[in-house]
Each structure stands twice: as C-alpha cells, then as structure tokens.
PDB file of N, CA and C in Angstrom:
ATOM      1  N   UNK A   1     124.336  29.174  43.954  1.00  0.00           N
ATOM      2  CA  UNK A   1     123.667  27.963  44.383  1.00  0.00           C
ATOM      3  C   UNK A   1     122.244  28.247  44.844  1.00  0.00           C
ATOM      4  N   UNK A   2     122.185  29.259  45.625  1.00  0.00           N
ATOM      5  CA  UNK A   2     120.781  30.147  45.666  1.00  0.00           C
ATOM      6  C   UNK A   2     119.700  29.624  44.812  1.00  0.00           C
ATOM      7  N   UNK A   3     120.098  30.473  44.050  1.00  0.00           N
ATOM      8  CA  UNK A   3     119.304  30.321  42.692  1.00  0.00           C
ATOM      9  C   UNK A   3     118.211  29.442  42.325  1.00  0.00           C
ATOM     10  N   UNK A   4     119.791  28.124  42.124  1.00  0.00           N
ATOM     11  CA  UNK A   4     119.319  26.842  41.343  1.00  0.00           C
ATOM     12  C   UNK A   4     118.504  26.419  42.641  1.00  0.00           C
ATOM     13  N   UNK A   5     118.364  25.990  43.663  1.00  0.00           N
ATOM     14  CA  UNK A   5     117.982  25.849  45.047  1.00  0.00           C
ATOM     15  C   UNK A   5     116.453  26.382  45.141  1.00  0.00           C
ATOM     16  N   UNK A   6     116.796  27.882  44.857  1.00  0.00           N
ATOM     17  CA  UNK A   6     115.026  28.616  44.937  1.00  0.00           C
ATOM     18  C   UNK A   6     113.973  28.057  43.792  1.00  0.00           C
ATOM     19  N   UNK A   7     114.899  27.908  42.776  1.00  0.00           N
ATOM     20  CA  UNK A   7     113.903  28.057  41.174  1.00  0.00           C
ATOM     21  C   UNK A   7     114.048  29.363  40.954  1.00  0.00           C
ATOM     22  N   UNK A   8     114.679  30.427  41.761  1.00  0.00           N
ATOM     23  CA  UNK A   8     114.265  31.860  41.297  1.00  0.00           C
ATOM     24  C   UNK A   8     115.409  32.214  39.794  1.00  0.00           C
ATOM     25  N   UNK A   9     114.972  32.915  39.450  1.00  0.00           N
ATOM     26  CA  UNK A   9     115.765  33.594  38.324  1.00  0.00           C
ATOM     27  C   UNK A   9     116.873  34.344  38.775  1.00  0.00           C
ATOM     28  N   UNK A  10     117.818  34.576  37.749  1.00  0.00           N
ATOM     29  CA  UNK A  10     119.389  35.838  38.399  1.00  0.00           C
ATOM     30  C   UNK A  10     118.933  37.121  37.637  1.00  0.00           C
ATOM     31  N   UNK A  11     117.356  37.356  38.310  1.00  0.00           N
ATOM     32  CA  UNK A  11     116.949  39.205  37.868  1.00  0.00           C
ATOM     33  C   UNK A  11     116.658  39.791  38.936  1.00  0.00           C
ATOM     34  N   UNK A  12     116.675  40.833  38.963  1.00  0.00           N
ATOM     35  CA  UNK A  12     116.798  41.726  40.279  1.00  0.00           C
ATOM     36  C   UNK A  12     115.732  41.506  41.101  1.00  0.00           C
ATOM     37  N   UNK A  13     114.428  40.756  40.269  1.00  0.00           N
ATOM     38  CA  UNK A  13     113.298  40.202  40.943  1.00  0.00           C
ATOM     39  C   UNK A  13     113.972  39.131  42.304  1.00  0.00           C
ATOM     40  N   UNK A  14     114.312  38.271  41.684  1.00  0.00           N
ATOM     41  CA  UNK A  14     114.862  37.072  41.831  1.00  0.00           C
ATOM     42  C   UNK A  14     115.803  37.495  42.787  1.00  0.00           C
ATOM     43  N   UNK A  15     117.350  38.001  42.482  1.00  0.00           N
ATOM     44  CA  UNK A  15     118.052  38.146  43.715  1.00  0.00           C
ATOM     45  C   UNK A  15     117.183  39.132  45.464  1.00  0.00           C
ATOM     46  N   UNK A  16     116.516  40.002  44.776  1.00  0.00           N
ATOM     47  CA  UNK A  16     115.522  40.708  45.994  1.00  0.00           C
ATOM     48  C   UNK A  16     114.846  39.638  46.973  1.00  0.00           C
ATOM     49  N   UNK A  17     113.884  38.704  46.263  1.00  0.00           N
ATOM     50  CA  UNK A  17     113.820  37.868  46.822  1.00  0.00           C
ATOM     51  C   UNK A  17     114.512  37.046  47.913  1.00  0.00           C
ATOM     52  N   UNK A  18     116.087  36.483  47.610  1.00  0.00           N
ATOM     53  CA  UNK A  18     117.330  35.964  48.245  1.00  0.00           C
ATOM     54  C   UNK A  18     117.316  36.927  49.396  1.00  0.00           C
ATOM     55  N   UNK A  19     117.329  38.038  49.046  1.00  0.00           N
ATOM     56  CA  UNK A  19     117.943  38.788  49.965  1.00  0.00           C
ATOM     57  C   UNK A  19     116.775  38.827  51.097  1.00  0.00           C
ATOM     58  N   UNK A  20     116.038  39.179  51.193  1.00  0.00           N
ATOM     59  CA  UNK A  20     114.726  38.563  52.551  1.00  0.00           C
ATOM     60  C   UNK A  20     115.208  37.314  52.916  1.00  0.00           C
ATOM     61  N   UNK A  21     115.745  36.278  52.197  1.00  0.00           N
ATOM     62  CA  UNK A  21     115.904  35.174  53.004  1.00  0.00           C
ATOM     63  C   UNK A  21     117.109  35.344  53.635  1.00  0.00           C
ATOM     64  N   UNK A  22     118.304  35.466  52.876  1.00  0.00           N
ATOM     65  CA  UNK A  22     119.475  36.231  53.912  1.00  0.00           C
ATOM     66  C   UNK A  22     119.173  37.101  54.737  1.00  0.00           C
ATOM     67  N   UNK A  23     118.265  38.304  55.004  1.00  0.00           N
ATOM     68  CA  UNK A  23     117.907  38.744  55.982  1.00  0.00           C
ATOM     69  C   UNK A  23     117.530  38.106  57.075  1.00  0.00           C
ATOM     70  N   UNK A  24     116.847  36.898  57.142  1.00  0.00           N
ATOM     71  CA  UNK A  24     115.690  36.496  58.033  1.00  0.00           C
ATOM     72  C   UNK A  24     116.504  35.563  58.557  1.00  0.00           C
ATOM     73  N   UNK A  25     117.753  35.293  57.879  1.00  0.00           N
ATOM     74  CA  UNK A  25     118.830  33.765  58.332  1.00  0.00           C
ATOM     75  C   UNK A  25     119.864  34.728  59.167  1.00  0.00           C
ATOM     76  N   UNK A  26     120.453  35.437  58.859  1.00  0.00           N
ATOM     77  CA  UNK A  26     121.432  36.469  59.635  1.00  0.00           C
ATOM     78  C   UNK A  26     121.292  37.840  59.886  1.00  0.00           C
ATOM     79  N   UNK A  27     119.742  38.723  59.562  1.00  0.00           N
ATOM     80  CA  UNK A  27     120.155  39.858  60.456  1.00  0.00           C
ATOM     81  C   UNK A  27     120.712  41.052  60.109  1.00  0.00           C
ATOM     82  N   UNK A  28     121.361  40.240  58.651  1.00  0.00           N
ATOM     83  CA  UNK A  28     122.701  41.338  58.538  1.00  0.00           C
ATOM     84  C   UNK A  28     121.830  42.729  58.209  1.00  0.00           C
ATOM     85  N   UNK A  29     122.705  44.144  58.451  1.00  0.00           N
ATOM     86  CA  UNK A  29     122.045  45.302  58.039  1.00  0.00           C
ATOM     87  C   UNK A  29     121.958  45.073  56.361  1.00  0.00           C
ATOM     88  N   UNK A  30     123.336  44.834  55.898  1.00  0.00           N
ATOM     89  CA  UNK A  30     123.547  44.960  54.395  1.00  0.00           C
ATOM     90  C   UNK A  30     122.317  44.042  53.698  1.00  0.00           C
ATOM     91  N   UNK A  31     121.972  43.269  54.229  1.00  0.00           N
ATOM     92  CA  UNK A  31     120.724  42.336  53.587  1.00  0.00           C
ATOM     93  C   UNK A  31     119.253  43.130  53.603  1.00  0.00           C
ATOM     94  N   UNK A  32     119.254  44.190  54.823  1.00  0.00           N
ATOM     95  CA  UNK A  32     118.330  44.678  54.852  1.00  0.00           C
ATOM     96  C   UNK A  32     118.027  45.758  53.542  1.00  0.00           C
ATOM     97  N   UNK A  33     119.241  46.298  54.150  1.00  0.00           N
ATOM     98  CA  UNK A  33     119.583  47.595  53.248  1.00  0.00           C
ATOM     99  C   UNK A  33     118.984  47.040  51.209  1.00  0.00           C
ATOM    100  N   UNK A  34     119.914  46.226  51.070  1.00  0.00           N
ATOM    101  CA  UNK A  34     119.769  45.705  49.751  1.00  0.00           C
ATOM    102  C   UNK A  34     118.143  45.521  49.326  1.00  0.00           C
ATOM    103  N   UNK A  35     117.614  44.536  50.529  1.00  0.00           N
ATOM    104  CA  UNK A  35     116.076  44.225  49.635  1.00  0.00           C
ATOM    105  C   UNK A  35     115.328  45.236  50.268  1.00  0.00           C
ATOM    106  N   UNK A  36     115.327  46.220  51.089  1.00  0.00           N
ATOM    107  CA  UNK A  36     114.441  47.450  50.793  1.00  0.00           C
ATOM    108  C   UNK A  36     114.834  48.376  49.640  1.00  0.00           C
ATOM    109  N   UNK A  37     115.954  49.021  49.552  1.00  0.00           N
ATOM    110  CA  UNK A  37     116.170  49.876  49.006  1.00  0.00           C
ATOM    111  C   UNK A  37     116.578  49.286  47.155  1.00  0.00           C
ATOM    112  N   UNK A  38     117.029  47.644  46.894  1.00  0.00           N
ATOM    113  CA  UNK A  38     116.697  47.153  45.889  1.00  0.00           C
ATOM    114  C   UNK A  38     115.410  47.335  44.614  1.00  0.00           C
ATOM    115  N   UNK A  39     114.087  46.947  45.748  1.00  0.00           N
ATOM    116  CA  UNK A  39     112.713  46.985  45.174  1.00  0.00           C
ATOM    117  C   UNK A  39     112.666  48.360  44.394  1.00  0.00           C
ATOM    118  N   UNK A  40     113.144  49.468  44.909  1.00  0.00           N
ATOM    119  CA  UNK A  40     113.063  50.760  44.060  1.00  0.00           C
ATOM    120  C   UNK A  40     113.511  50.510  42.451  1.00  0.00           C
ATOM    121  N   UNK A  41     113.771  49.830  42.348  1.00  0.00           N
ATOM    122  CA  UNK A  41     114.377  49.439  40.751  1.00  0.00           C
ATOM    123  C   UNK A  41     113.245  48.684  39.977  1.00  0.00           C
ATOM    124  N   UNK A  42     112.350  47.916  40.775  1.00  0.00           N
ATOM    125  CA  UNK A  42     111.354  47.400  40.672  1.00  0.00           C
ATOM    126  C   UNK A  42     109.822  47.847  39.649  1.00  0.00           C
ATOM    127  N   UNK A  43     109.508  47.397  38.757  1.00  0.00           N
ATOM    128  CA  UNK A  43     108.294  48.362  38.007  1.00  0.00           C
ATOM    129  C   UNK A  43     107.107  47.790  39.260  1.00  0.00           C
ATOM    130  N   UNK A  44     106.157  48.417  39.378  1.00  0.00           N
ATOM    131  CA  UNK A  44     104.771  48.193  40.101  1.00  0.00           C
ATOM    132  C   UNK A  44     104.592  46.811  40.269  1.00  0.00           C
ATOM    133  N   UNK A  45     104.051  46.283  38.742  1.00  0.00           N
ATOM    134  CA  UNK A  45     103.995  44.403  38.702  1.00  0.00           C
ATOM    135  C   UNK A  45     104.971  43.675  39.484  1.00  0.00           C
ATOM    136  N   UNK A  46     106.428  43.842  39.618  1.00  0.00           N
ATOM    137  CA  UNK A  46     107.114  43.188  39.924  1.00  0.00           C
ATOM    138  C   UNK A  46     107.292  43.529  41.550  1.00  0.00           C
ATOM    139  N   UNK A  47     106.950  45.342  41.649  1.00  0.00           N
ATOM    140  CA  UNK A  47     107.242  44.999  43.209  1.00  0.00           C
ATOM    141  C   UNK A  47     105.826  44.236  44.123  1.00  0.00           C
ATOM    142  N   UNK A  48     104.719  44.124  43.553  1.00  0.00           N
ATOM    143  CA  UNK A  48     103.383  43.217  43.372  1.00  0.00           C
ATOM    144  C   UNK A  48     103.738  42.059  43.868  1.00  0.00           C
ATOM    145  N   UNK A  49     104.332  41.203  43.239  1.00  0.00           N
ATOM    146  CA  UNK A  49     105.026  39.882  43.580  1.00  0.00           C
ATOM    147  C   UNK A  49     106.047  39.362  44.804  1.00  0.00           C
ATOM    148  N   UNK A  50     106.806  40.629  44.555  1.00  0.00           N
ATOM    149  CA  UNK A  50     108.006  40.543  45.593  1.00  0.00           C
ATOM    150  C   UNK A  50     106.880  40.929  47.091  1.00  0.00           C
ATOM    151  N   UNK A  51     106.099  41.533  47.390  1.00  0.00           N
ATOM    152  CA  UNK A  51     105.368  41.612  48.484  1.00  0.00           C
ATOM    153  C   UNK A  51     104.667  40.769  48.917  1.00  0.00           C
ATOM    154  N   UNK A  52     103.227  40.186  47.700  1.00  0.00           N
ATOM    155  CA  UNK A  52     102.483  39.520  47.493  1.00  0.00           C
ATOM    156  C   UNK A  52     103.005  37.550  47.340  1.00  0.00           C
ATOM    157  N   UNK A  53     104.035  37.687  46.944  1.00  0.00           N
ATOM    158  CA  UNK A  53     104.635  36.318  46.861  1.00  0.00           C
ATOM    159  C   UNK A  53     106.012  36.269  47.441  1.00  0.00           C
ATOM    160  N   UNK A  54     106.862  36.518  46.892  1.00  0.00           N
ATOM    161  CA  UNK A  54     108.072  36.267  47.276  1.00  0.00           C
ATOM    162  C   UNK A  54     108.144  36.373  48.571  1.00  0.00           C
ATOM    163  N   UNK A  55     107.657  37.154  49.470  1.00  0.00           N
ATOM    164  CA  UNK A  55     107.861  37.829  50.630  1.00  0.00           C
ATOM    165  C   UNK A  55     107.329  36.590  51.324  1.00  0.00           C
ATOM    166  N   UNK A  56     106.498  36.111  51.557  1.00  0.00           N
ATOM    167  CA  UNK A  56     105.907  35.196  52.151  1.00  0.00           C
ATOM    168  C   UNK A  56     106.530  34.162  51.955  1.00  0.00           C
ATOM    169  N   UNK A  57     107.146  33.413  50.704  1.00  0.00           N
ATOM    170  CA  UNK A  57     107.839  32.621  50.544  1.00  0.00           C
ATOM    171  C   UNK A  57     109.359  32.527  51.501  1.00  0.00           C
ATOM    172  N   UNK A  58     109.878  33.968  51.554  1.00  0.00           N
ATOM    173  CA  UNK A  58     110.995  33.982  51.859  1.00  0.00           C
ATOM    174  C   UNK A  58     110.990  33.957  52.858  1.00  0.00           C
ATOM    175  N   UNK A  59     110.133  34.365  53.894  1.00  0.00           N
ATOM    176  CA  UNK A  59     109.429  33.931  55.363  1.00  0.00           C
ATOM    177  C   UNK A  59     109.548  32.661  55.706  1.00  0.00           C
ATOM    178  N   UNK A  60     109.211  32.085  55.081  1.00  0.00           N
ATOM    179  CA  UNK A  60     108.858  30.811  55.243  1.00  0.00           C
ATOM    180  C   UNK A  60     110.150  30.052  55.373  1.00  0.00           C
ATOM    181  N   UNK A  61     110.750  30.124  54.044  1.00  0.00           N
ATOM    182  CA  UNK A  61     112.752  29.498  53.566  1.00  0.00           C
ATOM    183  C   UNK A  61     113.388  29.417  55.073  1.00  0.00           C
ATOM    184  N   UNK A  62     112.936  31.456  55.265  1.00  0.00           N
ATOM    185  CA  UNK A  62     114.130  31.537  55.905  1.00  0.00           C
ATOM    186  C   UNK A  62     113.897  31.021  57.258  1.00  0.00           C
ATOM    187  N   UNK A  63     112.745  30.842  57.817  1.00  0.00           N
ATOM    188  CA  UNK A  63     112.676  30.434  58.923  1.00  0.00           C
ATOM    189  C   UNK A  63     112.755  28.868  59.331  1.00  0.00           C
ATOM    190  N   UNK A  64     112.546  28.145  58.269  1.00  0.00           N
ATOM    191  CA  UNK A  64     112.672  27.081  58.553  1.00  0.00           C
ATOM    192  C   UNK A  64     112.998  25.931  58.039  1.00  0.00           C
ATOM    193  N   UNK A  65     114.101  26.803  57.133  1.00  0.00           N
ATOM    194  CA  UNK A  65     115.074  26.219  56.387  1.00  0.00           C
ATOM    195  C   UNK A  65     116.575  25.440  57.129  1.00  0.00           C
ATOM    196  N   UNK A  66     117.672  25.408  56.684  1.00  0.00           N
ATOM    197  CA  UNK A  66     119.170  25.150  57.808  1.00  0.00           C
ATOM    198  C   UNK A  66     119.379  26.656  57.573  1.00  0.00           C
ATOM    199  N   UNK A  67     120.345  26.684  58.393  1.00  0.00           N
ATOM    200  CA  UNK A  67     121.414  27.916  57.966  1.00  0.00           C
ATOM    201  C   UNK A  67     121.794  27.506  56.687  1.00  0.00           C
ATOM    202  N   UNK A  68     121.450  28.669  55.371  1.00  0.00           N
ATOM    203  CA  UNK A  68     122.353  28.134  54.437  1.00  0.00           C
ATOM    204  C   UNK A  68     123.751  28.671  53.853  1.00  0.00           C
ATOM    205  N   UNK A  69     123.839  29.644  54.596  1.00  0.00           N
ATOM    206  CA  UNK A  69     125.873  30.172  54.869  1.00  0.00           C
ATOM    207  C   UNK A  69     126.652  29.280  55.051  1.00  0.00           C
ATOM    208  N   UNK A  70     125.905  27.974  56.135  1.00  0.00           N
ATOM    209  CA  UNK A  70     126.841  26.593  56.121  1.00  0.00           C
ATOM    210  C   UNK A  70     127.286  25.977  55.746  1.00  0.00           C
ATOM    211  N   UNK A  71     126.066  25.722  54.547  1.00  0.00           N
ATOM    212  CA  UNK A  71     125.833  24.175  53.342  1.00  0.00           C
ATOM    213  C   UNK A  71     127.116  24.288  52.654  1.00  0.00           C
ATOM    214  N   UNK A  72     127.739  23.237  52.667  1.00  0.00           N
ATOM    215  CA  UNK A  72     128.814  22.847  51.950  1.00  0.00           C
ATOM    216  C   UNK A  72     128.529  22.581  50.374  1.00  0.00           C
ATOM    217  N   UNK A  73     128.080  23.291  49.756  1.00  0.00           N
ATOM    218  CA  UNK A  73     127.510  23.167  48.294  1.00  0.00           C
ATOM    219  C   UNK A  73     128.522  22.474  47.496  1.00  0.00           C
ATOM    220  N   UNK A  74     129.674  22.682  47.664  1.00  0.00           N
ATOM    221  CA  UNK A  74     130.598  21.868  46.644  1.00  0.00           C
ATOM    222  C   UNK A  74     130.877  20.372  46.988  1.00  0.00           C
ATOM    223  N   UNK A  75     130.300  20.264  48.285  1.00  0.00           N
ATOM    224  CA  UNK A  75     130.483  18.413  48.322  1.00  0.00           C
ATOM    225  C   UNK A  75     128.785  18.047  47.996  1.00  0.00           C
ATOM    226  N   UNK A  76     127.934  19.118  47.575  1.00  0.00           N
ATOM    227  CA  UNK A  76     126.623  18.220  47.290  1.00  0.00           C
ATOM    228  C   UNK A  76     126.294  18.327  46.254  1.00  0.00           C
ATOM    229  N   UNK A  77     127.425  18.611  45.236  1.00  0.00           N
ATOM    230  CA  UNK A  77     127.218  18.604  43.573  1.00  0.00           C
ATOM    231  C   UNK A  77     126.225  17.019  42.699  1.00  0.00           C
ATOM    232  N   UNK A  78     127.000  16.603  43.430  1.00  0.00           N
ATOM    233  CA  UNK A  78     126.375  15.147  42.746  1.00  0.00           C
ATOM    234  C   UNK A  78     125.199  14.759  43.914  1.00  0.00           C
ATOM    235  N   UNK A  79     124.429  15.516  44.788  1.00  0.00           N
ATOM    236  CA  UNK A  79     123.372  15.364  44.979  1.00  0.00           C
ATOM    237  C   UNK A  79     121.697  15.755  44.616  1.00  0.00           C
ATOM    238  N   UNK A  80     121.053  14.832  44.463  1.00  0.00           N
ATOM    239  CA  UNK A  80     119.957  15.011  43.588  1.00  0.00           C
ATOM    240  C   UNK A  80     119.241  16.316  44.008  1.00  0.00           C
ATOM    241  N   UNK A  81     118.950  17.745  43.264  1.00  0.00           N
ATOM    242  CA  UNK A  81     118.733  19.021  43.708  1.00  0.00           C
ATOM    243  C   UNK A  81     117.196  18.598  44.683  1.00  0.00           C
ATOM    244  N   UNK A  82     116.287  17.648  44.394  1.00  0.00           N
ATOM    245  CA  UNK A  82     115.256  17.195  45.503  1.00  0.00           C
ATOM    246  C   UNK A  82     115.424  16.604  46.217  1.00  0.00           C
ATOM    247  N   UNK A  83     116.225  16.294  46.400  1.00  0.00           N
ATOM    248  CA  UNK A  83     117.033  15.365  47.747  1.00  0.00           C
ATOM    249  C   UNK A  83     117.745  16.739  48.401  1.00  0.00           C
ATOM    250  N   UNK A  84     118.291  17.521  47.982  1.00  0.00           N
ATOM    251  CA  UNK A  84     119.247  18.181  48.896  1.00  0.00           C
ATOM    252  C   UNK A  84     118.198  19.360  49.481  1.00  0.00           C
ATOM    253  N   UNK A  85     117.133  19.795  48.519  1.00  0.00           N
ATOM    254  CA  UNK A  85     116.067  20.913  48.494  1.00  0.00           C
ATOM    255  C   UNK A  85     115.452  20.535  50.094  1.00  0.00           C
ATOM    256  N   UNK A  86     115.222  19.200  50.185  1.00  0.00           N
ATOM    257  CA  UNK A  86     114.251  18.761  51.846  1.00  0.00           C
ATOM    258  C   UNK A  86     115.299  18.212  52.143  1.00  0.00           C
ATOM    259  N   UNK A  87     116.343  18.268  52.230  1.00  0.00           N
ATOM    260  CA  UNK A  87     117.323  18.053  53.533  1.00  0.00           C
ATOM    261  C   UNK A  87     117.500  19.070  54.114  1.00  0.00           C
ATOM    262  N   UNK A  88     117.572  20.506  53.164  1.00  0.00           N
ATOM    263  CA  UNK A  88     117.852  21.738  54.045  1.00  0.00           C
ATOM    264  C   UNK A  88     116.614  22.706  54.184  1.00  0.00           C
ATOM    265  N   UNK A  89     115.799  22.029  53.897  1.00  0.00           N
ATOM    266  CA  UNK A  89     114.418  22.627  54.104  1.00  0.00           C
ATOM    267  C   UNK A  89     113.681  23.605  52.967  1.00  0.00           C
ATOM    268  N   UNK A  90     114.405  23.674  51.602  1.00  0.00           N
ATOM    269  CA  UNK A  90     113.875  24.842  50.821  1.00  0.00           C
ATOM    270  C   UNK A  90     112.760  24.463  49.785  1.00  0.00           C
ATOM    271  N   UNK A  91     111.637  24.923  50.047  1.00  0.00           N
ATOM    272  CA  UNK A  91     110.458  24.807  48.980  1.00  0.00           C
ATOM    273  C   UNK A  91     110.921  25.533  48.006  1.00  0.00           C
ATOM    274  N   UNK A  92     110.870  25.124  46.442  1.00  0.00           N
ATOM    275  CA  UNK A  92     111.209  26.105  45.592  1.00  0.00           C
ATOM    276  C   UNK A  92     109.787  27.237  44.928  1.00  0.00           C
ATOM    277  N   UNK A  93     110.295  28.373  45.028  1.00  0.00           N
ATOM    278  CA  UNK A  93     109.775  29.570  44.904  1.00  0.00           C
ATOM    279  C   UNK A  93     108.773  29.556  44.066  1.00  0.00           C
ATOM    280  N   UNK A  94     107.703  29.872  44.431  1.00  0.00           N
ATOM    281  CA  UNK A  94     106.211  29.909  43.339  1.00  0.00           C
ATOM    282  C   UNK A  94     106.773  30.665  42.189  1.00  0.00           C
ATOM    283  N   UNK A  95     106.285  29.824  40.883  1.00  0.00           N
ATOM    284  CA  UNK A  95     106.176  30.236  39.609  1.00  0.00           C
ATOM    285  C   UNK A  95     105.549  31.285  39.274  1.00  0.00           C
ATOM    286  N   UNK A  96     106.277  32.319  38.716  1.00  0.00           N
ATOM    287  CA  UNK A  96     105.239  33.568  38.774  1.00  0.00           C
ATOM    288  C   UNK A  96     105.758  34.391  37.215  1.00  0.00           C
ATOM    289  N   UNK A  97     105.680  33.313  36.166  1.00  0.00           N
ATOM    290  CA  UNK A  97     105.570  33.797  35.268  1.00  0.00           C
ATOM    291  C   UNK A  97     104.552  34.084  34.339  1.00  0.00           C
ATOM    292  N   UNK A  98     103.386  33.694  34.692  1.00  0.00           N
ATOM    293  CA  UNK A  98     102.174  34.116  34.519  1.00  0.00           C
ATOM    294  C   UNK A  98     102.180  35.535  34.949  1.00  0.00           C
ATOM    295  N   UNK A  99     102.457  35.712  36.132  1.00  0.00           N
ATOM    296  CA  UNK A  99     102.244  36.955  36.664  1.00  0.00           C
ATOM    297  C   UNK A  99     103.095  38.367  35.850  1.00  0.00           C
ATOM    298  N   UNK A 100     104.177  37.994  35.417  1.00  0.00           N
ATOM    299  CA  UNK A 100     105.206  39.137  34.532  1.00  0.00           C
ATOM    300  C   UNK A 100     104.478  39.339  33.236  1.00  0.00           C
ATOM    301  N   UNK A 101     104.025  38.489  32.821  1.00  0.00           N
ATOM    302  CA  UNK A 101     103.197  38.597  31.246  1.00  0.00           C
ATOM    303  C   UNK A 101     104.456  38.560  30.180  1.00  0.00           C
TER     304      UNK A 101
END
C-alpha cells in the first residue's frame, strides 16, 4: 500500500526510500539497519537521489504524516487514492525519472 500511496516504485530505490519513513514513524533499529546498510546496493546516481531527494521527502512523510502502521488500508480500498493521500498526510514522492536516465 506504501507504494501506491508514495508514487514510489517496488525497486530497491523505492523500498529504501519507505524505509526512512518507517524509520522516522517508529524508531525501529531494523528500519534503520535496512535503509543504511540497503543504499550499499545502490549505483552512485541512485544513491544521489535517495540523499538528495528521497531523504528529504521522507522527512517530511514521516513527520507529518498519521501513523501509517494504523491505517486500516483494507476498509479504504474504494477510497479515492487523493482523498486518502491528504487525509493521512502523504505528498507523493518527487518524480525522478529524469534523474535515472
């Protein structure tokens, strides 16, 4: 649900990303662990983005977004994804496919 929610993609770009925002919402070590030691998989360009963009973005989600461990995603199927996006506070993730080439 992530995902569709961020705009981000399901590539390691993309989940790295998530994971700063799960960090910044709970703390957890394993969230930490994942998006530092994740980015190593990362080519230069992409870890570029994840610093330069994503990072700031995910700052942002996570701070002042809902909790989204909460969201009952399966009763908001039939809600409009921009309607549910500013109910729980999530800007979707700058386009950065220009930037991958």
């Amino acid at each position: 649900f992530w995902h569709a929610l961020s705009g981000l993609p399901p590539t390691v770009l993309g989940e790295l990303a998530l994971k700063w925002v799960e960090l910044l919402q709970t703390g957890l070590p394993v969230a930490a662990l994942s998006a530092t030691v994740g980015s190593l998989r990362l080519s230069l360009r992409e870890r570029d983005i994840l610093h330069n963009i994503y990072l700031p973005w995910a700052v942002q989600v996570g701070k002042n977004s809902t909790f989204l461990m909460n969201t009952y995603y399966e009763g908001e199927f039939e809600t409009n994804i921009h309607v549910l996006r500013e109910r729980i506070g999530i800007e979707p993730a700058p386009d950065v496919e220009n930037w991958l080439g």
